[in-house]
PDB file of N, CA and C in Angstrom:
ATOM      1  N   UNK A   1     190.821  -9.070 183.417  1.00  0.00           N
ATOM      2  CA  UNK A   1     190.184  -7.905 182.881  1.00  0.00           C
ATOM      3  C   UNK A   1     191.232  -6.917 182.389  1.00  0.00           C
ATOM      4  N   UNK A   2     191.313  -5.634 181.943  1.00  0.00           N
ATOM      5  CA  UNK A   2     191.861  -4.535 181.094  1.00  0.00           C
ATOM      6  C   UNK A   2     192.506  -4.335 182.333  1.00  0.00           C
ATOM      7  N   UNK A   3     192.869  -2.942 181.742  1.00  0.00           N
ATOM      8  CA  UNK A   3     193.742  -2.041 182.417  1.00  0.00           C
ATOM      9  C   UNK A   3     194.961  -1.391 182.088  1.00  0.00           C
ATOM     10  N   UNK A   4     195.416  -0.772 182.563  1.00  0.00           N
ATOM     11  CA  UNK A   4     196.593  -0.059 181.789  1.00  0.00           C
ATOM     12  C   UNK A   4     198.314  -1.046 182.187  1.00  0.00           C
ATOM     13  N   UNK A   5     198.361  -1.700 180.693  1.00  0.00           N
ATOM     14  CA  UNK A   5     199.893  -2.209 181.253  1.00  0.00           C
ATOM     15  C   UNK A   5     200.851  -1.678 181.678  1.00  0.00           C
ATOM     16  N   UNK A   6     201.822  -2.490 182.933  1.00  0.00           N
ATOM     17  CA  UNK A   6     202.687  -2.062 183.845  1.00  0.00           C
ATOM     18  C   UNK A   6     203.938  -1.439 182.748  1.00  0.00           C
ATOM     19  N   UNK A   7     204.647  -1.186 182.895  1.00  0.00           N
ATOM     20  CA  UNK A   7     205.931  -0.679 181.989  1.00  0.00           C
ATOM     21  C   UNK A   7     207.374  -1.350 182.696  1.00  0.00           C
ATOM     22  N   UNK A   8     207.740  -1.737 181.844  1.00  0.00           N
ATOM     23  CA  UNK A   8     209.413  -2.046 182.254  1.00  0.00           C
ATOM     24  C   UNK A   8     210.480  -1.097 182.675  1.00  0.00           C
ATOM     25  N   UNK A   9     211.024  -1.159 183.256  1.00  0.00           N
ATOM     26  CA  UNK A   9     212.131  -0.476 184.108  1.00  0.00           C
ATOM     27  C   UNK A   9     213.145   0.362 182.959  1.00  0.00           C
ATOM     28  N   UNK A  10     212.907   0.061 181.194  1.00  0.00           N
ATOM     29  CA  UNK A  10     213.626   0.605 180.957  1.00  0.00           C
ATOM     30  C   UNK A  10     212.812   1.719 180.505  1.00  0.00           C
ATOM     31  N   UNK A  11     211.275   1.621 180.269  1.00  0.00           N
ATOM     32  CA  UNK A  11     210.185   2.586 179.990  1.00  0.00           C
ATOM     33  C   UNK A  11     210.398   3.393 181.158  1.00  0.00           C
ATOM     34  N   UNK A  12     209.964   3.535 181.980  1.00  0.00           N
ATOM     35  CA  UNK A  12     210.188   3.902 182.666  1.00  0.00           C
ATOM     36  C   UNK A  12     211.380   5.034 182.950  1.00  0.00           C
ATOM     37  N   UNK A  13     212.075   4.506 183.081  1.00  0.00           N
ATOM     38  CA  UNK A  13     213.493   5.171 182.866  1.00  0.00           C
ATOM     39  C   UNK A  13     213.395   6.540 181.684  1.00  0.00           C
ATOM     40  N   UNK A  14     213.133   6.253 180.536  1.00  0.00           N
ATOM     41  CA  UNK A  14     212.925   6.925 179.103  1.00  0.00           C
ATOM     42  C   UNK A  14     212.133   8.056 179.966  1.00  0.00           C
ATOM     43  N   UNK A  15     210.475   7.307 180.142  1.00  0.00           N
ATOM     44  CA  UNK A  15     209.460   8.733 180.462  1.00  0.00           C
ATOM     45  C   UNK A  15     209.990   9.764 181.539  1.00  0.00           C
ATOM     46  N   UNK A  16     210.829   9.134 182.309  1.00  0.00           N
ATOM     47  CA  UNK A  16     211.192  10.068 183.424  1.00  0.00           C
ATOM     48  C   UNK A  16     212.478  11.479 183.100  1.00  0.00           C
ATOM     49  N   UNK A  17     213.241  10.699 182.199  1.00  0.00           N
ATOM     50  CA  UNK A  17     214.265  11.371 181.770  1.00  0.00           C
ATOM     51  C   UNK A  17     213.078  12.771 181.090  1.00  0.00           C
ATOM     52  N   UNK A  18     212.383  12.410 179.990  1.00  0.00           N
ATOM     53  CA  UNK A  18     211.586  13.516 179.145  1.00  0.00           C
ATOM     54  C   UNK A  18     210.945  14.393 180.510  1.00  0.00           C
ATOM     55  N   UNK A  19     210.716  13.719 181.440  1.00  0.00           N
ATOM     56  CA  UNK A  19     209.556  14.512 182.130  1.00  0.00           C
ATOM     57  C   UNK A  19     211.049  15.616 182.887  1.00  0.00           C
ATOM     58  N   UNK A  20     211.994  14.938 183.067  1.00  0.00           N
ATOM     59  CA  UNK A  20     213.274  15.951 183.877  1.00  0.00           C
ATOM     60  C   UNK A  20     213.402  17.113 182.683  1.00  0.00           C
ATOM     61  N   UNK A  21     213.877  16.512 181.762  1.00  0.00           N
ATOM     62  CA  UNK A  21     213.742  17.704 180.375  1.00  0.00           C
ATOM     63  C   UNK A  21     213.018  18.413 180.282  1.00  0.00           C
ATOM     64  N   UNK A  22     211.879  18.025 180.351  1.00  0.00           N
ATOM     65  CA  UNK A  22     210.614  19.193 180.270  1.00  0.00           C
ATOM     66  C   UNK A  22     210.232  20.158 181.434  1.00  0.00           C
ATOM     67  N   UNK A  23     210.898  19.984 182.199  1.00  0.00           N
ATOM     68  CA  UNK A  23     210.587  20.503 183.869  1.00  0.00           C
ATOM     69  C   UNK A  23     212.257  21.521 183.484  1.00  0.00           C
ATOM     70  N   UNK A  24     213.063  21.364 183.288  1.00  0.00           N
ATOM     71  CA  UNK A  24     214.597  22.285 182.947  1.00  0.00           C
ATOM     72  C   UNK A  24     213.799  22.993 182.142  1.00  0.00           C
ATOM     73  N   UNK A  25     213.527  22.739 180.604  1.00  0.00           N
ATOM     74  CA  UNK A  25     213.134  23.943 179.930  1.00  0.00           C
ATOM     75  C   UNK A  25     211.652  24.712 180.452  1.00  0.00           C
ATOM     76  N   UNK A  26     210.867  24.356 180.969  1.00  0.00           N
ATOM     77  CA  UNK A  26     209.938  25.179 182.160  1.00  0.00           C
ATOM     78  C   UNK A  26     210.351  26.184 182.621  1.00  0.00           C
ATOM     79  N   UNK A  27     211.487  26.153 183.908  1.00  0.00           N
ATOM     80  CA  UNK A  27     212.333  26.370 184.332  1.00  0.00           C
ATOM     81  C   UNK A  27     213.054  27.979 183.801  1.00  0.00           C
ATOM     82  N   UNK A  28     213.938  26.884 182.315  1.00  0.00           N
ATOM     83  CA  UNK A  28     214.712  27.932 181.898  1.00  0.00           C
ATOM     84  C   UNK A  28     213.773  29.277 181.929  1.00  0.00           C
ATOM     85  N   UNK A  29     212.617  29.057 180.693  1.00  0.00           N
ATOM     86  CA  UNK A  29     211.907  30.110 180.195  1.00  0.00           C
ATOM     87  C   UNK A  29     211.076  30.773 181.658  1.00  0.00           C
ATOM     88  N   UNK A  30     211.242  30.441 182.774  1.00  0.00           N
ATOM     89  CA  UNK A  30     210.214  31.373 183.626  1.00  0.00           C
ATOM     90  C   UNK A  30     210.762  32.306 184.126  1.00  0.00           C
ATOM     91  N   UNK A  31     212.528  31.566 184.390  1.00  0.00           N
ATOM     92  CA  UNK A  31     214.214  32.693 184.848  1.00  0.00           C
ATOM     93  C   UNK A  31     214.402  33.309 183.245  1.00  0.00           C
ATOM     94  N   UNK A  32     214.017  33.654 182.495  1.00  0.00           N
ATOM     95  CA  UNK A  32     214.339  34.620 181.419  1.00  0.00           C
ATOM     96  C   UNK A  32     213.649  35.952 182.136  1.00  0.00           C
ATOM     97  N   UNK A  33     214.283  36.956 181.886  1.00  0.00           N
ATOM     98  CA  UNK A  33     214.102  38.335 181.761  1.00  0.00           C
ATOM     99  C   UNK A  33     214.305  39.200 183.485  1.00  0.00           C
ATOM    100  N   UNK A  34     214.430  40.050 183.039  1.00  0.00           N
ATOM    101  CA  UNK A  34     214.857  40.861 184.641  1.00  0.00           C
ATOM    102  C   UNK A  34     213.821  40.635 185.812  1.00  0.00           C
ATOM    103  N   UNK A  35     214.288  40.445 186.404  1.00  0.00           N
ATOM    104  CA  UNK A  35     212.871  40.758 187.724  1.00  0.00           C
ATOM    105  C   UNK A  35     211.848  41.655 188.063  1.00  0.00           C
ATOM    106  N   UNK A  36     210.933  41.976 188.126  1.00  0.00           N
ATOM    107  CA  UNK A  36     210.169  43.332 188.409  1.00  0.00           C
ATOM    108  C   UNK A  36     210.703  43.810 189.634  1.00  0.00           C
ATOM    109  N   UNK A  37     210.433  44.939 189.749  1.00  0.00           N
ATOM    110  CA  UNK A  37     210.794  45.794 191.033  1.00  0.00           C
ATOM    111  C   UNK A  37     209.391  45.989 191.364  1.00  0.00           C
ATOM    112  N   UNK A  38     209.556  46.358 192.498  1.00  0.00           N
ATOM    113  CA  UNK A  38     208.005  46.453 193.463  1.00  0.00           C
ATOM    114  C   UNK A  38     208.597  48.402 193.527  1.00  0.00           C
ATOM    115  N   UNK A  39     207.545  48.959 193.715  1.00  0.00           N
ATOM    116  CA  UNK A  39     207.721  50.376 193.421  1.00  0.00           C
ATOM    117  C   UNK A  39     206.732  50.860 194.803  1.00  0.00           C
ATOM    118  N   UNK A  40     207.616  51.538 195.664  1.00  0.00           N
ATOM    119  CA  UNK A  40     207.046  51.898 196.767  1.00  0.00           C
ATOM    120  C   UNK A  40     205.991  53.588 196.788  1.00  0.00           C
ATOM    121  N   UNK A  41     204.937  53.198 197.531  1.00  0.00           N
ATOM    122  CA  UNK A  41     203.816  53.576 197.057  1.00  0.00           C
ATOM    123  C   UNK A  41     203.972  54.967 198.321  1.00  0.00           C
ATOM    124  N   UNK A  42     203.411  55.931 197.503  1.00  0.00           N
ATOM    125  CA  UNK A  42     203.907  56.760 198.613  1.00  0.00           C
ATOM    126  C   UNK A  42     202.245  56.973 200.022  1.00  0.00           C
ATOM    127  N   UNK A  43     202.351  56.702 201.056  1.00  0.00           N
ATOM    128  CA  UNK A  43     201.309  56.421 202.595  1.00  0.00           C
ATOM    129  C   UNK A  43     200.283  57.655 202.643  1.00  0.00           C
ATOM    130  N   UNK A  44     201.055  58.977 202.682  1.00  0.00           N
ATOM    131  CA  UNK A  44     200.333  60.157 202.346  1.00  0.00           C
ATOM    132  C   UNK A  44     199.674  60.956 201.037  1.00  0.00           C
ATOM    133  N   UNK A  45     198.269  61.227 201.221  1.00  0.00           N
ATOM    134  CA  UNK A  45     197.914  62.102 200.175  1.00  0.00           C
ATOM    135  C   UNK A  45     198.816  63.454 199.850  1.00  0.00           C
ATOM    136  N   UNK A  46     198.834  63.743 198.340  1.00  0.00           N
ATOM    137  CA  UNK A  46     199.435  64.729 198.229  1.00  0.00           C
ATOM    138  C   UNK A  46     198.748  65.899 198.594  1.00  0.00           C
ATOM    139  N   UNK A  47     199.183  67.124 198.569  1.00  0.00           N
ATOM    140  CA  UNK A  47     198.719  68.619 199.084  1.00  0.00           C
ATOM    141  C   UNK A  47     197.818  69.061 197.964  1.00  0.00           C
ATOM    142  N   UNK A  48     196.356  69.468 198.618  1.00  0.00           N
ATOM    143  CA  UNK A  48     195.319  69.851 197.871  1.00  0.00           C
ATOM    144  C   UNK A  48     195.465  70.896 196.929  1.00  0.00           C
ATOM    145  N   UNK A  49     196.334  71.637 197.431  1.00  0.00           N
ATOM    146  CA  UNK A  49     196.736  73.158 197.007  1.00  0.00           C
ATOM    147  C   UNK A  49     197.782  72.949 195.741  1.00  0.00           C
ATOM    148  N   UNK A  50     198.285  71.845 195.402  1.00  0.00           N
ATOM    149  CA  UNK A  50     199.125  71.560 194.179  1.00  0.00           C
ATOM    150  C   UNK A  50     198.591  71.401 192.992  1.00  0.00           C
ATOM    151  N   UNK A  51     198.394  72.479 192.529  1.00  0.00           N
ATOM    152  CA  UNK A  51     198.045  72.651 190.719  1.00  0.00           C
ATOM    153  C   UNK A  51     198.665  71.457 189.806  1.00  0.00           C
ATOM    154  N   UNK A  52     200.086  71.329 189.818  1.00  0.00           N
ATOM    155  CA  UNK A  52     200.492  70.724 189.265  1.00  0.00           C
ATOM    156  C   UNK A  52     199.740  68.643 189.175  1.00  0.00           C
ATOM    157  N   UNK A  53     199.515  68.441 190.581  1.00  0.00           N
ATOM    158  CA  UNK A  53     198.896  67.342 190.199  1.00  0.00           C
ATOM    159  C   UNK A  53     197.386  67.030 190.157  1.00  0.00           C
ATOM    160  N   UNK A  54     197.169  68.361 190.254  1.00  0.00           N
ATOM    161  CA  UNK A  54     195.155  68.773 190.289  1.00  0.00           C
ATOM    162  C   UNK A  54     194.921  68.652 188.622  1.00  0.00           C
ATOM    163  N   UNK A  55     196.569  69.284 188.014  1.00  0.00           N
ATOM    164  CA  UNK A  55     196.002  69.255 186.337  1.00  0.00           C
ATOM    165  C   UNK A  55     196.453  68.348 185.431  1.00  0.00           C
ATOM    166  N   UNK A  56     197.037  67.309 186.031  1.00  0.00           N
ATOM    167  CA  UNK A  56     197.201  65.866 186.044  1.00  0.00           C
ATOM    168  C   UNK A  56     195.930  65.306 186.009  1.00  0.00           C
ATOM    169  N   UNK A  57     194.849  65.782 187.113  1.00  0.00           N
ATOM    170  CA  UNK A  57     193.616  64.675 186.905  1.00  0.00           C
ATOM    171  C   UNK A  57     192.543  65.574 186.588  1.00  0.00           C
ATOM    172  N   UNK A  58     192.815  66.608 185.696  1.00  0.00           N
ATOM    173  CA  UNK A  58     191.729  67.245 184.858  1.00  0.00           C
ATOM    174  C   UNK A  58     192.316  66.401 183.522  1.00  0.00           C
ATOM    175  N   UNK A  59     193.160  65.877 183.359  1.00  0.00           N
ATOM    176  CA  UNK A  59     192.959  65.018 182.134  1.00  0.00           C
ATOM    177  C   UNK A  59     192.235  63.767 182.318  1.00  0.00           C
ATOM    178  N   UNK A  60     191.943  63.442 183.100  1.00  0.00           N
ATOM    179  CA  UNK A  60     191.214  61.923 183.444  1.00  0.00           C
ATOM    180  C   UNK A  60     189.416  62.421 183.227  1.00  0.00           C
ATOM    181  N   UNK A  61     189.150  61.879 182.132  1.00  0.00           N
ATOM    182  CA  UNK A  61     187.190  62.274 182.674  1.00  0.00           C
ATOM    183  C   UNK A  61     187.012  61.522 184.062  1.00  0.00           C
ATOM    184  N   UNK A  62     187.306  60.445 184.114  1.00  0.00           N
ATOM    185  CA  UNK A  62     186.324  59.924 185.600  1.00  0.00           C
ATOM    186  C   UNK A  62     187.409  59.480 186.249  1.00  0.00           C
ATOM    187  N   UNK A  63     187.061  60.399 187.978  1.00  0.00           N
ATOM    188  CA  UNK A  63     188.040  59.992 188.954  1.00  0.00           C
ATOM    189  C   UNK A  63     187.685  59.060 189.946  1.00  0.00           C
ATOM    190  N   UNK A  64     188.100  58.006 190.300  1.00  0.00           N
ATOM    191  CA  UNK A  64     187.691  56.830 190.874  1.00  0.00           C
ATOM    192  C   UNK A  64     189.305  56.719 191.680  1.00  0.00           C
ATOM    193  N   UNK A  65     189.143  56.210 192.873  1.00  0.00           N
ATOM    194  CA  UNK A  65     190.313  55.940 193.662  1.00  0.00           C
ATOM    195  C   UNK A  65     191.243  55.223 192.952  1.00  0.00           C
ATOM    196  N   UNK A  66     191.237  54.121 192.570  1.00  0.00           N
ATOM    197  CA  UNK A  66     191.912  53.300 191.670  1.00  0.00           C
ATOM    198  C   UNK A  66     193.190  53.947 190.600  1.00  0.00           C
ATOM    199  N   UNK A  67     192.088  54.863 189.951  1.00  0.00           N
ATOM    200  CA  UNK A  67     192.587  55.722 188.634  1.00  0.00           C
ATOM    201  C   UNK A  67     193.608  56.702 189.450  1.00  0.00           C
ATOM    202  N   UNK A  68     193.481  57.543 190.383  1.00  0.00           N
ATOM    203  CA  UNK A  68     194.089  57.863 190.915  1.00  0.00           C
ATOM    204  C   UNK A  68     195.138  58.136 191.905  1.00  0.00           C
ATOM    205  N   UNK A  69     195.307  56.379 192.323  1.00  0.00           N
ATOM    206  CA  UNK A  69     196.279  55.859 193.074  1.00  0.00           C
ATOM    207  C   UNK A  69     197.141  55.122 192.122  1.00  0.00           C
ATOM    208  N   UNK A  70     196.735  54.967 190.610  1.00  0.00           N
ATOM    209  CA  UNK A  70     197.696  54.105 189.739  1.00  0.00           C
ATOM    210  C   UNK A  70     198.458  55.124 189.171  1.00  0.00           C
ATOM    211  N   UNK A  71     197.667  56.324 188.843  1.00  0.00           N
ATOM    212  CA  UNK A  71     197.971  57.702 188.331  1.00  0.00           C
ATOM    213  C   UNK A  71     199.285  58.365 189.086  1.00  0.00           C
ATOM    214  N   UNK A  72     198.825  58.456 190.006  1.00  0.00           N
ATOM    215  CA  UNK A  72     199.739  59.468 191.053  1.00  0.00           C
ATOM    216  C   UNK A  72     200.939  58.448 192.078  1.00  0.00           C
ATOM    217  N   UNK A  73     200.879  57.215 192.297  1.00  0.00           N
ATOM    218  CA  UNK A  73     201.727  56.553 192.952  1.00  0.00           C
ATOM    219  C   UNK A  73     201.385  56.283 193.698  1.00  0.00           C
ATOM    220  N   UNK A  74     200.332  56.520 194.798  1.00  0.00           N
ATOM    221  CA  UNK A  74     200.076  56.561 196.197  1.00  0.00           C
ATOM    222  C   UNK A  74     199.315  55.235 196.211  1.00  0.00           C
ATOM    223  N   UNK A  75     199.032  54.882 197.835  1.00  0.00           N
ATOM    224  CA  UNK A  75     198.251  53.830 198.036  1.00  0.00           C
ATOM    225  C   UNK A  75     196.355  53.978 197.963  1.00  0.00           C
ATOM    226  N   UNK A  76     195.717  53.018 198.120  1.00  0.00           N
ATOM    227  CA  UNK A  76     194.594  53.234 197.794  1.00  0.00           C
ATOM    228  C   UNK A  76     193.839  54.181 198.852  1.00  0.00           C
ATOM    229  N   UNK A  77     193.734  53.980 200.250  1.00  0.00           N
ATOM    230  CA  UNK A  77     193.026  54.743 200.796  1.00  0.00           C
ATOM    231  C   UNK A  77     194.099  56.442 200.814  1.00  0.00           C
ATOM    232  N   UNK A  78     194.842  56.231 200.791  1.00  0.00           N
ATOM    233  CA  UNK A  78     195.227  57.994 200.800  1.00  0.00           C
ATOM    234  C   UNK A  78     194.694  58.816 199.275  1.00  0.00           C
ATOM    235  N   UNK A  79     194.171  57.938 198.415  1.00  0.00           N
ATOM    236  CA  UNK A  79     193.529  58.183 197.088  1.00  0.00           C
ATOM    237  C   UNK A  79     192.393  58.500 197.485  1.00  0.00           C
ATOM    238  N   UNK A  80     191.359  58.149 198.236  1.00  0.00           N
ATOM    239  CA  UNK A  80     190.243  57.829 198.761  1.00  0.00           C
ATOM    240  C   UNK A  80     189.977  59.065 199.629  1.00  0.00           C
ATOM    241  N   UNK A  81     191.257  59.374 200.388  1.00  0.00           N
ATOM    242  CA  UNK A  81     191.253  60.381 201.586  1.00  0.00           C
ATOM    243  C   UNK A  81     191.399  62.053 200.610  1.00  0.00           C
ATOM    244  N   UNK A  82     192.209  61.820 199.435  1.00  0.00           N
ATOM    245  CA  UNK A  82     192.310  62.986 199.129  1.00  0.00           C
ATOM    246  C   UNK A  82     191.374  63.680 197.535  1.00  0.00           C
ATOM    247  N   UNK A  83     190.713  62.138 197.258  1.00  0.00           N
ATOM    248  CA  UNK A  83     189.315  62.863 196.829  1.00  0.00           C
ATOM    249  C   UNK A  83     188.180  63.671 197.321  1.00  0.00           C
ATOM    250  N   UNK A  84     187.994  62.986 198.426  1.00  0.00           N
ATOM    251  CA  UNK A  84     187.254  63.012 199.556  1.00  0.00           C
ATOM    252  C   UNK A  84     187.524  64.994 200.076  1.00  0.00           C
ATOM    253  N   UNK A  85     188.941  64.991 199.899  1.00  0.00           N
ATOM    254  CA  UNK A  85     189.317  66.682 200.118  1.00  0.00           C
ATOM    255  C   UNK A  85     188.980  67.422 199.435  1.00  0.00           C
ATOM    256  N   UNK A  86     189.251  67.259 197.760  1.00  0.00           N
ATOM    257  CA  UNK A  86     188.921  67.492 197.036  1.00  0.00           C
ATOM    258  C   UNK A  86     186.959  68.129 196.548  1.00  0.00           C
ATOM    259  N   UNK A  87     186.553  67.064 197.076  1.00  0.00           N
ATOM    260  CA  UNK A  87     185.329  66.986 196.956  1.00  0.00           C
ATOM    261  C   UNK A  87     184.327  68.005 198.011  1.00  0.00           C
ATOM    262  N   UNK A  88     185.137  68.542 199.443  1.00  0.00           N
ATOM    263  CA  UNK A  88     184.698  68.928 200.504  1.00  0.00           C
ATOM    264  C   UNK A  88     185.324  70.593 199.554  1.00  0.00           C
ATOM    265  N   UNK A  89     186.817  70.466 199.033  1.00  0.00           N
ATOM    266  CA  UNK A  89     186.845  71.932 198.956  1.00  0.00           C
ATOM    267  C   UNK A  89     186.023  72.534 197.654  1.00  0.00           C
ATOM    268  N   UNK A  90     185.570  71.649 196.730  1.00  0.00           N
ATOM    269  CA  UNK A  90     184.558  72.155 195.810  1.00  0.00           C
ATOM    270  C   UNK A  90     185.318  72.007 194.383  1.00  0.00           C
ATOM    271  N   UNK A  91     186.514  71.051 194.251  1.00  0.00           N
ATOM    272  CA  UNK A  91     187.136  71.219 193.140  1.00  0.00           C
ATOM    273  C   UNK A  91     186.399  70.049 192.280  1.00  0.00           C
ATOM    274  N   UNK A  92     185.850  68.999 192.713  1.00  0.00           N
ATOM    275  CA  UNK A  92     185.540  67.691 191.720  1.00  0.00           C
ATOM    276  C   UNK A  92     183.868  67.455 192.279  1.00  0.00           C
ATOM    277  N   UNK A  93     183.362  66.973 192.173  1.00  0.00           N
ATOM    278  CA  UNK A  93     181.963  66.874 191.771  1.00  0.00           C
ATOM    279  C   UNK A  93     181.867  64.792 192.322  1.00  0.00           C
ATOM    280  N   UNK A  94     180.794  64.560 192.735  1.00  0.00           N
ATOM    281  CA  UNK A  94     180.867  63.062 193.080  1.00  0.00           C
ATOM    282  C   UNK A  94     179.737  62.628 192.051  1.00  0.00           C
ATOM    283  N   UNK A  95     179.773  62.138 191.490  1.00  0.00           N
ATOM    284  CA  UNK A  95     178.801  61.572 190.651  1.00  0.00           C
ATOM    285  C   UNK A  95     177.724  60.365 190.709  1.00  0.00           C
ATOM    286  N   UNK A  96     178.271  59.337 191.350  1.00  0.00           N
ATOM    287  CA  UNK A  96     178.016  57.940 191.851  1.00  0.00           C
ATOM    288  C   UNK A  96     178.318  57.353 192.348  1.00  0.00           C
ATOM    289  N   UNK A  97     178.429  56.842 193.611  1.00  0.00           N
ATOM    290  CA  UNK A  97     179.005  56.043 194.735  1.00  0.00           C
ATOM    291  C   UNK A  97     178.208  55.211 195.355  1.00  0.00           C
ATOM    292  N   UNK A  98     178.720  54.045 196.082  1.00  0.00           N
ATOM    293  CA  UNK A  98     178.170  52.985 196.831  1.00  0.00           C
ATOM    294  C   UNK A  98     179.249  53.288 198.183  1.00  0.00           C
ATOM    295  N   UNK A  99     179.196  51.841 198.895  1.00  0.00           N
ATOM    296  CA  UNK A  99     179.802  52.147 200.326  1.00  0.00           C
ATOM    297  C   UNK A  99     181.378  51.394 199.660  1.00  0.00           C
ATOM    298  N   UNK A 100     181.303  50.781 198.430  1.00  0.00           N
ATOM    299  CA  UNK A 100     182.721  50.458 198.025  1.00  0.00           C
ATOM    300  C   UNK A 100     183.205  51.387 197.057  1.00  0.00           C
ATOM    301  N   UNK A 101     183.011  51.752 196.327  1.00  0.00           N
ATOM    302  CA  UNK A 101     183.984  52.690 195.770  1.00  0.00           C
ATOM    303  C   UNK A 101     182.970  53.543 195.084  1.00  0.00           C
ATOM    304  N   UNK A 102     183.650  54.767 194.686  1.00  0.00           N
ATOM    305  CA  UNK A 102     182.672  56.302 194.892  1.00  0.00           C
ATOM    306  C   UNK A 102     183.403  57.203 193.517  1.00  0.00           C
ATOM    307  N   UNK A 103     182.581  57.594 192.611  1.00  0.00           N
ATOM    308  CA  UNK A 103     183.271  57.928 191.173  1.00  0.00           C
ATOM    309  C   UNK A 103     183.397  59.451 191.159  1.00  0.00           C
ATOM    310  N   UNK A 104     183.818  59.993 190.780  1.00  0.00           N
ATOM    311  CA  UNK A 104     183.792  61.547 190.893  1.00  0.00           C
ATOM    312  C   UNK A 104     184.594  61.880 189.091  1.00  0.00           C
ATOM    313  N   UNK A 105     183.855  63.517 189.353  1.00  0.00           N
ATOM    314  CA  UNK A 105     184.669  64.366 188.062  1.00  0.00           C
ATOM    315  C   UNK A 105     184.779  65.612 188.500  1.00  0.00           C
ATOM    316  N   UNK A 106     185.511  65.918 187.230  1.00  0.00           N
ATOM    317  CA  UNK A 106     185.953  67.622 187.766  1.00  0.00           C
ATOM    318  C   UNK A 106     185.458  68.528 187.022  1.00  0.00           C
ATOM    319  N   UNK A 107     185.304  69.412 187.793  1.00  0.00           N
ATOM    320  CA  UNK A 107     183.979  70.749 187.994  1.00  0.00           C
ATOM    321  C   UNK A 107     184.975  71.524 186.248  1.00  0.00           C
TER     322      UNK A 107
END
């Protein structure tokens, strides 16, 4: 019956060499370009009382934790913690929320 014929030792030989070649230039192109740096995220919310980054996110129409932890540097729940401040001292407005993430704007 059919099937796929066996290959000779010098076939063989040939396909393996291409497949080493092709695995080097793989390789080369994935080691091209600098490394990323990982950029350390700062643990604490910043201070409510800072104008300067309150008028940072009066340019944003919609504040969502996300937007504001990519925005400002910080990690996600201290984003979360200092909307949340925000929102208690009367500066931003909550608009729509679930128990996962909660949208807000500013007053």
């Amino acid at each position: 019956m059919g099937g796929k014929k066996k290959l000779n030792l010098k076939q063989m030989e040939r396909m393996q060499d291409k497949k080493d070649e092709e695995d080097k230039e793989k390789k080369k192109k994935e080691k091209t370009g600098p490394p990323k740096e990982k950029k350390m995220l700062s643990i604490l919310a910043p201070d409510i009382k800072n104008e300067k980054i309150f008028s940072e996110l009066k340019k944003m129409n919609v504040l969502t934790p996300y937007s504001v932890a990519s925005r400002l540097g910080i990690r996600m729940s201290a984003a979360k913690d200092y909307l949340e401040q925000l929102e208690e001292n009367g500066k931003i407005q909550l608009v729509s929320g679930s128990h996962s993430i909660k949208i807000y704007k500013v007053d």
